[in-house]
C-alpha atoms as a PDB file:
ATOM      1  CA  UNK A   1     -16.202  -5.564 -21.763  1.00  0.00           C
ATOM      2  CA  UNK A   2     -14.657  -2.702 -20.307  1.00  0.00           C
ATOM      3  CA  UNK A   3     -15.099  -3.776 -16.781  1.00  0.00           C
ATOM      4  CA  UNK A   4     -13.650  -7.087 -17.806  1.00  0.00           C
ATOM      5  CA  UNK A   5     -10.257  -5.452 -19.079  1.00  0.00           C
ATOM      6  CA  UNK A   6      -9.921  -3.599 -16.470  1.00  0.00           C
ATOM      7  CA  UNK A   7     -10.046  -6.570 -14.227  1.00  0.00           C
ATOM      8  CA  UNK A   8      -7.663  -8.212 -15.870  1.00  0.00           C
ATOM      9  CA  UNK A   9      -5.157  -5.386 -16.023  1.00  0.00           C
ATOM     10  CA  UNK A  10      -5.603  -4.803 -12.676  1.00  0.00           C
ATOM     11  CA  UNK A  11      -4.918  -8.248 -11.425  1.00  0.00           C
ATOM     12  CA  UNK A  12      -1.976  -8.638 -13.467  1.00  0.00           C
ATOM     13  CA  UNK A  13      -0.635  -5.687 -11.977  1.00  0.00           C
ATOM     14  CA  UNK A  14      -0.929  -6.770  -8.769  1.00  0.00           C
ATOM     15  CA  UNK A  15       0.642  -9.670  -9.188  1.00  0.00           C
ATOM     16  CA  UNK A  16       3.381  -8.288 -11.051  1.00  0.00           C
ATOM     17  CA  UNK A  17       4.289  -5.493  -8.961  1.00  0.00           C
ATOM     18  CA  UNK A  18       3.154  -6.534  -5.578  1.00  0.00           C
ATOM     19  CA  UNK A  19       4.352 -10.579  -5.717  1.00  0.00           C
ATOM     20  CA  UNK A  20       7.418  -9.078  -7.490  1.00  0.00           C
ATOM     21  CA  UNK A  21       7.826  -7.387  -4.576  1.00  0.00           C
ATOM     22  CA  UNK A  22       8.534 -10.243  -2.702  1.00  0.00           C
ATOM     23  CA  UNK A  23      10.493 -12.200  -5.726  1.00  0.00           C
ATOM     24  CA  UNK A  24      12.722  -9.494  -6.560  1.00  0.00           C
ATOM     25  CA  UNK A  25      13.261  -8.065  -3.261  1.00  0.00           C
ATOM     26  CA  UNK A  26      11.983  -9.371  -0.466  1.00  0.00           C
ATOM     27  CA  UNK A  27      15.181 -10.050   1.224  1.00  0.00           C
ATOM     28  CA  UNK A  28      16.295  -6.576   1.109  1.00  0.00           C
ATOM     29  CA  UNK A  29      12.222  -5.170   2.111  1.00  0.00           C
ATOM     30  CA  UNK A  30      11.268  -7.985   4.382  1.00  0.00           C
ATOM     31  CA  UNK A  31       7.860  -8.871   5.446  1.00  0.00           C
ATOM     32  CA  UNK A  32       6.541  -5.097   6.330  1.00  0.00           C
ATOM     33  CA  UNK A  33       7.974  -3.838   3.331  1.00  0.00           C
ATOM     34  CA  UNK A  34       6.504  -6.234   1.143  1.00  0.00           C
ATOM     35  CA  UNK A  35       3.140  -5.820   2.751  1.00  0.00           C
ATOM     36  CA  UNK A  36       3.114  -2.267   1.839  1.00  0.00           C
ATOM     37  CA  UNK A  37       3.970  -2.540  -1.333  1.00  0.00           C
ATOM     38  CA  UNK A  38       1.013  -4.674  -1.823  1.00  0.00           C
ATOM     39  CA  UNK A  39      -0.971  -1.840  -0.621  1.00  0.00           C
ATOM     40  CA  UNK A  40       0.791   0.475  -2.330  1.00  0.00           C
ATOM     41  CA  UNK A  41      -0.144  -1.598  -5.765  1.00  0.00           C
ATOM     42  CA  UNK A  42      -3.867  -1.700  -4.648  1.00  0.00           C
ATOM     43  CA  UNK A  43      -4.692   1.761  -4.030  1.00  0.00           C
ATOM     44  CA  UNK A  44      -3.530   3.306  -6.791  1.00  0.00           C
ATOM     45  CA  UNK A  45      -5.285   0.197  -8.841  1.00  0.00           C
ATOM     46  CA  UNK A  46      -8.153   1.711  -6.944  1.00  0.00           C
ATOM     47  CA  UNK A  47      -7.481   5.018  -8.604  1.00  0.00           C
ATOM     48  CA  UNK A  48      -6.880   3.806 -11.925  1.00  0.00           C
ATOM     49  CA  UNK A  49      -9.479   1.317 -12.638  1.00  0.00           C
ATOM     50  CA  UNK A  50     -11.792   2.078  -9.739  1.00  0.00           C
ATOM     51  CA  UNK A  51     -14.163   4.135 -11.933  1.00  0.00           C
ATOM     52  CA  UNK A  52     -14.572   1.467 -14.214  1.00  0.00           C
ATOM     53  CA  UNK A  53     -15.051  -1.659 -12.620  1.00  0.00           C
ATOM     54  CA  UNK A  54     -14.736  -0.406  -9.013  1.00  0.00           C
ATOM     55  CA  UNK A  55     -11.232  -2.597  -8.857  1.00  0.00           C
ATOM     56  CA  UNK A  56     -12.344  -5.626  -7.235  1.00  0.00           C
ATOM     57  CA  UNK A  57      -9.229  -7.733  -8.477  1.00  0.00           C
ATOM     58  CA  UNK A  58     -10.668 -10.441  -6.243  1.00  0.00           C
ATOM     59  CA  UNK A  59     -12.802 -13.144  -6.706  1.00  0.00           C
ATOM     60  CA  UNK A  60     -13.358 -12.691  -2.524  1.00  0.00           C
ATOM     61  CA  UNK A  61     -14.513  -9.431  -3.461  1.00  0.00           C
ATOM     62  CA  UNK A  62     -16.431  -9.826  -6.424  1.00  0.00           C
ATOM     63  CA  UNK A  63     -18.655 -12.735  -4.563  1.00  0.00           C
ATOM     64  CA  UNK A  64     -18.519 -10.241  -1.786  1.00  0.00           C
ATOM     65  CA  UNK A  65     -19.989  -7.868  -4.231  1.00  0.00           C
ATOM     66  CA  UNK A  66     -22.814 -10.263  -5.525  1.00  0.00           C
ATOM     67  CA  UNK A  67     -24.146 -11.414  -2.028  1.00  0.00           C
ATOM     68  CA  UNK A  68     -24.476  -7.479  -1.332  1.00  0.00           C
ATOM     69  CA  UNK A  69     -26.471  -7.245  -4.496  1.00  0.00           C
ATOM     70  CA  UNK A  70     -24.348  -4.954  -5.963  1.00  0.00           C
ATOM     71  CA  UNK A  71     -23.617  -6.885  -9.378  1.00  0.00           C
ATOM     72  CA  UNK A  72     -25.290  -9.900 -11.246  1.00  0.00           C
ATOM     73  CA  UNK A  73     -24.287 -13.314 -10.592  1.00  0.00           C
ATOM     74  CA  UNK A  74     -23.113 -13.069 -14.327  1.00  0.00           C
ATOM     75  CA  UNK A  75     -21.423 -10.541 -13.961  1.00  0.00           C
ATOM     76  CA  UNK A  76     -19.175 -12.258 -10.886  1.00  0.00           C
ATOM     77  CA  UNK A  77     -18.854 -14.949 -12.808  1.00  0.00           C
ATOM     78  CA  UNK A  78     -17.283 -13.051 -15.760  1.00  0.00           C
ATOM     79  CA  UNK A  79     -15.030 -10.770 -13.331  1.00  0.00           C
ATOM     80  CA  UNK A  80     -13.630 -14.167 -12.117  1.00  0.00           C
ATOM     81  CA  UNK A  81     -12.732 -15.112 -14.883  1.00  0.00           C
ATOM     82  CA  UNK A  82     -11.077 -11.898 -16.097  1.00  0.00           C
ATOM     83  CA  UNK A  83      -9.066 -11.678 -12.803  1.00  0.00           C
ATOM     84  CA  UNK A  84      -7.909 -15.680 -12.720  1.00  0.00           C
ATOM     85  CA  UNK A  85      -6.629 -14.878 -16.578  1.00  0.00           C
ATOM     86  CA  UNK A  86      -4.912 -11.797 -15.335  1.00  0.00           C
ATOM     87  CA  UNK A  87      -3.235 -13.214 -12.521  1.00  0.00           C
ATOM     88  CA  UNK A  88      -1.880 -16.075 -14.839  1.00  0.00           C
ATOM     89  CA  UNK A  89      -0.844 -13.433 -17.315  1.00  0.00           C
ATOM     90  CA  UNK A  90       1.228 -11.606 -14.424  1.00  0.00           C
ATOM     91  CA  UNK A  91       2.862 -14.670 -13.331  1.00  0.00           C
ATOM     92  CA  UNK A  92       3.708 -15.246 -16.587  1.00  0.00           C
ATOM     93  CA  UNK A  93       5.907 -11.830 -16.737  1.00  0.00           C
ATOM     94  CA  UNK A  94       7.059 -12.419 -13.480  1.00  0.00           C
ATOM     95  CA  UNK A  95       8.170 -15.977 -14.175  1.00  0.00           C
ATOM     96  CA  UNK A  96       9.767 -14.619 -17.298  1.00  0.00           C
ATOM     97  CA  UNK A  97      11.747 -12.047 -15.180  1.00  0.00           C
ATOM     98  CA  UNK A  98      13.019 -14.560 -13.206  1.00  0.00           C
ATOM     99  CA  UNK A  99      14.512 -16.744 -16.386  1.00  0.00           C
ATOM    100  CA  UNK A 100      15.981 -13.377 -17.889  1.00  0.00           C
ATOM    101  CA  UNK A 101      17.981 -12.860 -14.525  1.00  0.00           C
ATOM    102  CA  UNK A 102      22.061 -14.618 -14.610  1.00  0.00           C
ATOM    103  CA  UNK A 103      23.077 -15.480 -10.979  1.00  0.00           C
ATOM    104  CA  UNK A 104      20.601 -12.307  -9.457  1.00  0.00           C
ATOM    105  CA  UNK A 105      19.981 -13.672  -5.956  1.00  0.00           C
ATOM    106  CA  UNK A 106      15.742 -13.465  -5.842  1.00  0.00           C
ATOM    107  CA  UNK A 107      13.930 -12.892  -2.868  1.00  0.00           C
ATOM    108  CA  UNK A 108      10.459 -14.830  -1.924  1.00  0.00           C
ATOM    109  CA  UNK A 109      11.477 -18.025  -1.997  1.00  0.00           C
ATOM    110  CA  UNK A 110       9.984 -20.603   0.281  1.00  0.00           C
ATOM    111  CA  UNK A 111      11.471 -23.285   2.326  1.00  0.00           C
ATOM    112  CA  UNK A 112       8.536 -24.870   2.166  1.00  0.00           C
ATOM    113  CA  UNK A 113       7.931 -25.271  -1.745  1.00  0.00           C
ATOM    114  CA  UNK A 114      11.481 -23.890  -2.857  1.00  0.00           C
ATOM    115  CA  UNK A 115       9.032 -20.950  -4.361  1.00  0.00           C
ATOM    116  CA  UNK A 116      10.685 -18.125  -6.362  1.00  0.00           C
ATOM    117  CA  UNK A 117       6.723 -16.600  -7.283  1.00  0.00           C
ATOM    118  CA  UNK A 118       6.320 -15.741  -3.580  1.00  0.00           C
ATOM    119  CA  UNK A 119       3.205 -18.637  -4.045  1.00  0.00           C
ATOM    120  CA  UNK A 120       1.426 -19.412  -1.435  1.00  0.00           C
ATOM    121  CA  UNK A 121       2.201 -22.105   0.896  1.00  0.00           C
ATOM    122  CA  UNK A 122       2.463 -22.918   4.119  1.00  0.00           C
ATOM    123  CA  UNK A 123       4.919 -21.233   6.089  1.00  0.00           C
ATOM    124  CA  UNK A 124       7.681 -23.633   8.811  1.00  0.00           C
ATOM    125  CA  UNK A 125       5.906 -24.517  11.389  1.00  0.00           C
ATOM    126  CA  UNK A 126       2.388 -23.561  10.517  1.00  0.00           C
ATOM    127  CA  UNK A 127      -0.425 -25.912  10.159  1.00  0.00           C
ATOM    128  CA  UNK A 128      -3.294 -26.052   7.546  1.00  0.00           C
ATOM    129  CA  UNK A 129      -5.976 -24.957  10.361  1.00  0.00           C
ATOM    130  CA  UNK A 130      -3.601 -21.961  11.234  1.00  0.00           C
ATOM    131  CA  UNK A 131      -3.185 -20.929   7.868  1.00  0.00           C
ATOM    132  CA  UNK A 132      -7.085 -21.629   7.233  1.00  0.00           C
ATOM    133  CA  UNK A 133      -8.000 -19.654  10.227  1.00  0.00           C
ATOM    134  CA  UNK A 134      -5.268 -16.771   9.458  1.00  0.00           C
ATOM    135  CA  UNK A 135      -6.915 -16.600   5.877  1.00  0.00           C
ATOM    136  CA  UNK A 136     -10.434 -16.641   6.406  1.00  0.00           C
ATOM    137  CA  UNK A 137     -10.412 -13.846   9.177  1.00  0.00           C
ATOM    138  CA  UNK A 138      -7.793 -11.557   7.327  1.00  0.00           C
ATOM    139  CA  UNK A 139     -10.338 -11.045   4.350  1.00  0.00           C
ATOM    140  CA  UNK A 140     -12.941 -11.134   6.826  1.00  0.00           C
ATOM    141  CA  UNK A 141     -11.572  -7.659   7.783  1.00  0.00           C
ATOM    142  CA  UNK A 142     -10.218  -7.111   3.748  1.00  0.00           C
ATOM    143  CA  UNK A 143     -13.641  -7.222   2.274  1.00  0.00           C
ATOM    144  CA  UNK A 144     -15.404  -5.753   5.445  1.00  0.00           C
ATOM    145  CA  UNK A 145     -12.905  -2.896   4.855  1.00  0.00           C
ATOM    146  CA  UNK A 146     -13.858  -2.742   1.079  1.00  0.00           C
ATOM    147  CA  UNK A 147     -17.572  -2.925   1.924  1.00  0.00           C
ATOM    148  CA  UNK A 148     -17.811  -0.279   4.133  1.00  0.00           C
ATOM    149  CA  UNK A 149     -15.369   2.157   2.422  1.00  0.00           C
ATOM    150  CA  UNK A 150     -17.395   1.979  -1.032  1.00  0.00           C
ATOM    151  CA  UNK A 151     -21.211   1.746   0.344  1.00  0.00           C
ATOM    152  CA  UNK A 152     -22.426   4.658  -1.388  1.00  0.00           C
ATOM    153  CA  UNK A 153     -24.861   5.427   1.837  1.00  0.00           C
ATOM    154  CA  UNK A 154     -21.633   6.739   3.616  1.00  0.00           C
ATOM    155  CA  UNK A 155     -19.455   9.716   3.444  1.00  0.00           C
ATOM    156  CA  UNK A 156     -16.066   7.943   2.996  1.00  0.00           C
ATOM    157  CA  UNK A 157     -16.971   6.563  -0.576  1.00  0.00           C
ATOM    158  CA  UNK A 158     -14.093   9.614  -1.805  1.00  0.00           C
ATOM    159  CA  UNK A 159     -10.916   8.194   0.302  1.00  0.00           C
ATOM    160  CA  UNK A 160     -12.178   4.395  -0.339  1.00  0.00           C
ATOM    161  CA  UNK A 161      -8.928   3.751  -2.129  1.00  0.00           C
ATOM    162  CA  UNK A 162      -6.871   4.939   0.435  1.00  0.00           C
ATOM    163  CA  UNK A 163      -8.601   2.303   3.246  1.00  0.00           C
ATOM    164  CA  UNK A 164      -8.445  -0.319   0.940  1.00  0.00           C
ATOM    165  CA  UNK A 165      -4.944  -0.121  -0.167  1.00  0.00           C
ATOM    166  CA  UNK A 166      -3.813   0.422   3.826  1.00  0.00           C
ATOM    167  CA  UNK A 167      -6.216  -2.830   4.693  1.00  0.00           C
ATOM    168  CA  UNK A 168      -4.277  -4.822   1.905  1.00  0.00           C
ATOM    169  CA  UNK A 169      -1.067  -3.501   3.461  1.00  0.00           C
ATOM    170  CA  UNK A 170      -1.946  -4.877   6.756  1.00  0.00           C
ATOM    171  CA  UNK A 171      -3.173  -8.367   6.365  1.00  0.00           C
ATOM    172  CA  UNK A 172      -0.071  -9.031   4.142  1.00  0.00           C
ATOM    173  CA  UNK A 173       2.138  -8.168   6.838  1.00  0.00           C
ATOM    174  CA  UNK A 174       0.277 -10.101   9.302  1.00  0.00           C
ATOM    175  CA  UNK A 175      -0.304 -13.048   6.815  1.00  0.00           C
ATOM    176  CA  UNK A 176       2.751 -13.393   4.668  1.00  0.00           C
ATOM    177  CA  UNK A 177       4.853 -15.420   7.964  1.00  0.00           C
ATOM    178  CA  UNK A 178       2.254 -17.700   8.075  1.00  0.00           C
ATOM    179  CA  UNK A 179       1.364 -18.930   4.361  1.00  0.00           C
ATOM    180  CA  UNK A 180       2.414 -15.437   2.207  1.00  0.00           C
ATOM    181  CA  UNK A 181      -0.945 -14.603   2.579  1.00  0.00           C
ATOM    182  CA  UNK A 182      -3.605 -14.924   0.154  1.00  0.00           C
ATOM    183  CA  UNK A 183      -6.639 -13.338   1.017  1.00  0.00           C
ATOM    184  CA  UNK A 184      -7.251 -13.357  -2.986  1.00  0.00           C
ATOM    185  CA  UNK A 185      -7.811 -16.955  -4.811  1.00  0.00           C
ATOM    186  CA  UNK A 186      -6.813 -15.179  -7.996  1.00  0.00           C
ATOM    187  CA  UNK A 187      -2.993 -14.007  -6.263  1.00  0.00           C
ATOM    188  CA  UNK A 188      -2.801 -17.186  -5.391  1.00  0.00           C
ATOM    189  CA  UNK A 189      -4.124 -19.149  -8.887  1.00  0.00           C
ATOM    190  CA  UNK A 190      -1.823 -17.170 -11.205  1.00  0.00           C
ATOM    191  CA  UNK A 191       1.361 -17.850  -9.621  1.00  0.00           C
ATOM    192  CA  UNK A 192       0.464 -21.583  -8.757  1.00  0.00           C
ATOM    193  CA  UNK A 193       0.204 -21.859 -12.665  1.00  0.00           C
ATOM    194  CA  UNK A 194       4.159 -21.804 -13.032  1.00  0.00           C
ATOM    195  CA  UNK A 195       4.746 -23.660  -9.500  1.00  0.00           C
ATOM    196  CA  UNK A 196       3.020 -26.798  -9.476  1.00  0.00           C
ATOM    197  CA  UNK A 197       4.176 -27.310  -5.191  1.00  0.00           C
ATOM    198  CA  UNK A 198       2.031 -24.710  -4.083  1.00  0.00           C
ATOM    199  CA  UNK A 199      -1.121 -26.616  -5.439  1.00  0.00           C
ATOM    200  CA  UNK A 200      -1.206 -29.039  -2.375  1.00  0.00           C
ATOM    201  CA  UNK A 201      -2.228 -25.695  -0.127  1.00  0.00           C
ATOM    202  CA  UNK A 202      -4.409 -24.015  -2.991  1.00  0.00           C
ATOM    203  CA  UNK A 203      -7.902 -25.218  -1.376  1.00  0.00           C
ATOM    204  CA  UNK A 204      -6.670 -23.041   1.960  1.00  0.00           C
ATOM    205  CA  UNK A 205      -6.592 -20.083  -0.257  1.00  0.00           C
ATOM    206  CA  UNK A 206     -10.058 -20.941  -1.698  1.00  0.00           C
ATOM    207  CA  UNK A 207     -12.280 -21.660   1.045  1.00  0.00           C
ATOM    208  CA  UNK A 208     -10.566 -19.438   3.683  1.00  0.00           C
ATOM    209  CA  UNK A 209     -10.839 -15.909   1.186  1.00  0.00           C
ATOM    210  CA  UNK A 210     -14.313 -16.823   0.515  1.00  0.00           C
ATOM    211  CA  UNK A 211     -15.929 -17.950   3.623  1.00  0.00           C
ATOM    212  CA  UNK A 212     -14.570 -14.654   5.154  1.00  0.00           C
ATOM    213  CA  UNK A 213     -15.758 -12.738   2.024  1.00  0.00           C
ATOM    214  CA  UNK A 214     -19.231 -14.631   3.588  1.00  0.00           C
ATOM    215  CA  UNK A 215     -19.026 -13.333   7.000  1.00  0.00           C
ATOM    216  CA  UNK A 216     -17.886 -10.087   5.571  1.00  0.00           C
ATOM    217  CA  UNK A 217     -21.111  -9.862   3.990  1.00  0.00           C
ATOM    218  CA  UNK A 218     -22.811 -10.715   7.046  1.00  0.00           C
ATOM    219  CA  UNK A 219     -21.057  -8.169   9.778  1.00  0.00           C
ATOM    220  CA  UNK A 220     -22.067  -5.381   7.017  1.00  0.00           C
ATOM    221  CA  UNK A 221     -25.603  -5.612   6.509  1.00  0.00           C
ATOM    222  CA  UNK A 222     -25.504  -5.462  10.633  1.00  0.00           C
ATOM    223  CA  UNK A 223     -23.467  -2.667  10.581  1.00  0.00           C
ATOM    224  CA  UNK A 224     -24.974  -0.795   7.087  1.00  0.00           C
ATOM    225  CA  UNK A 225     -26.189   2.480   7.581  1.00  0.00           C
ATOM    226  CA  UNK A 226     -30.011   2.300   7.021  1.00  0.00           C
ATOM    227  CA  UNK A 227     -30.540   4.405   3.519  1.00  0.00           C
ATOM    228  CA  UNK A 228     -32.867   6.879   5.387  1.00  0.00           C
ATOM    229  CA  UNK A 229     -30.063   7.371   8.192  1.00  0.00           C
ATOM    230  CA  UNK A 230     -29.501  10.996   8.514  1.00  0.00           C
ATOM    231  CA  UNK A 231     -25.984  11.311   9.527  1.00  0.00           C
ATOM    232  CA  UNK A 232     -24.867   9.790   6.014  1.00  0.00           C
ATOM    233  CA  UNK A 233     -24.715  11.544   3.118  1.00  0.00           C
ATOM    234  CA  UNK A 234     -25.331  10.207  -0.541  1.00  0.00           C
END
């Protein structure tokens, strides 16, 4: 139950913070600023809560996480859960914020869906195979990232957080121009909650996150260290 909470905290926290950065500031930040913040938010997540449920705060992650064998299908199922009720509960404050504000001129918002939860929808001028595409090999490289920077059979298991925050960091700032980028079906599901236009795009955050969890779990069992490889430590 523990692991649970912590998922949920954790994905309400990311939402909070790191789509607040983009509601509350984004005009004064811009896309590279937002992008680090939602790094920023991640790795110390991965500080916090890492030790307790390894801060996954992604169902792309958690599925990653069960095709590796590393947790139960139950157990996915029940981290999904926790992080889709966390991400709605984050939206909530941050859709709150926004109705406590008189006149203050809010950042994130969308030509495209008239957004002010930095939701995610397609960008001017980008199509739904762009955005597909864009999604599916940005967590491609997320979860590959996460994969490789927790595998116990390594020696960079200690500074995982740091390689997963600066991942996070990077495919926002490559992803946010072209649909705010996803890469996270529960980022996506909590703010869609309180902004009923992004729901037309939703499946583009579903299937792209997950099939590149897929091929994410794919590149790393090629490129795993075997568990008898010398050169890694335990």
């Amino acid at each position: 139950m523990k692991k649970l909470f912590a998922e949920g905290i954790g994905t309400m926290f990311l939402v909070i913070l790191a789509c607040g950065s983009a509601v509350l500031a984004g005009p004064s930040i811009g896309v590279l600023g937002i992008g680090i913040c939602f790094g920023l938010v991640l790795l110390c997540l991965c500080y916090a809560i890492g030790g307790i449920s390894e801060c996954h705060v992604n169902p792309a992650v958690s599925v990653a996480m069960w095709l590796s064998g590393r947790m139960s299908a139950k157990e996915c199922v029940g981290y999904i859960i926790a992080q889709l009720i966390g991400a709605t509960i984050g939206a909530g404050f941050l859709f709150w914020l926004t109705k406590l504000g008189i006149g203050y001129d809010y950042g994130g918002t969308t030509e495209a869906s008239g957004s002010f939860l930095a939701t995610n929808v397609l960008q001017p001028g980008a199509t739904p195979m762009m955005a597909l595409v864009t999604e599916t090999l940005l967590t491609f490289f997320f979860v590959l990232t996460v994969l490789g920077a927790t595998d116990r059979r390594t020696s960079f298991t200690r500074f995982g957080g740091i390689a997963i925050g600066l991942a996070l960091g990077l495919v926002n700032t490559v992803g946010i121009p072209v649909d705010n980028c996803s890469v996270n079906p529960a980022r996506s599901f909590g703010p869609a909650v309180f902004d009923p236009s992004a729901w037309p795009d939703f499946w583009i955050m579903i299937i792209g996150p997950l099939f590149g969890a897929v091929l994410a779990v794919l590149a790393w069992q090629v490129l795993a260290p075997s568990q008898h490889n010398k050169s890694y430590r335990r």
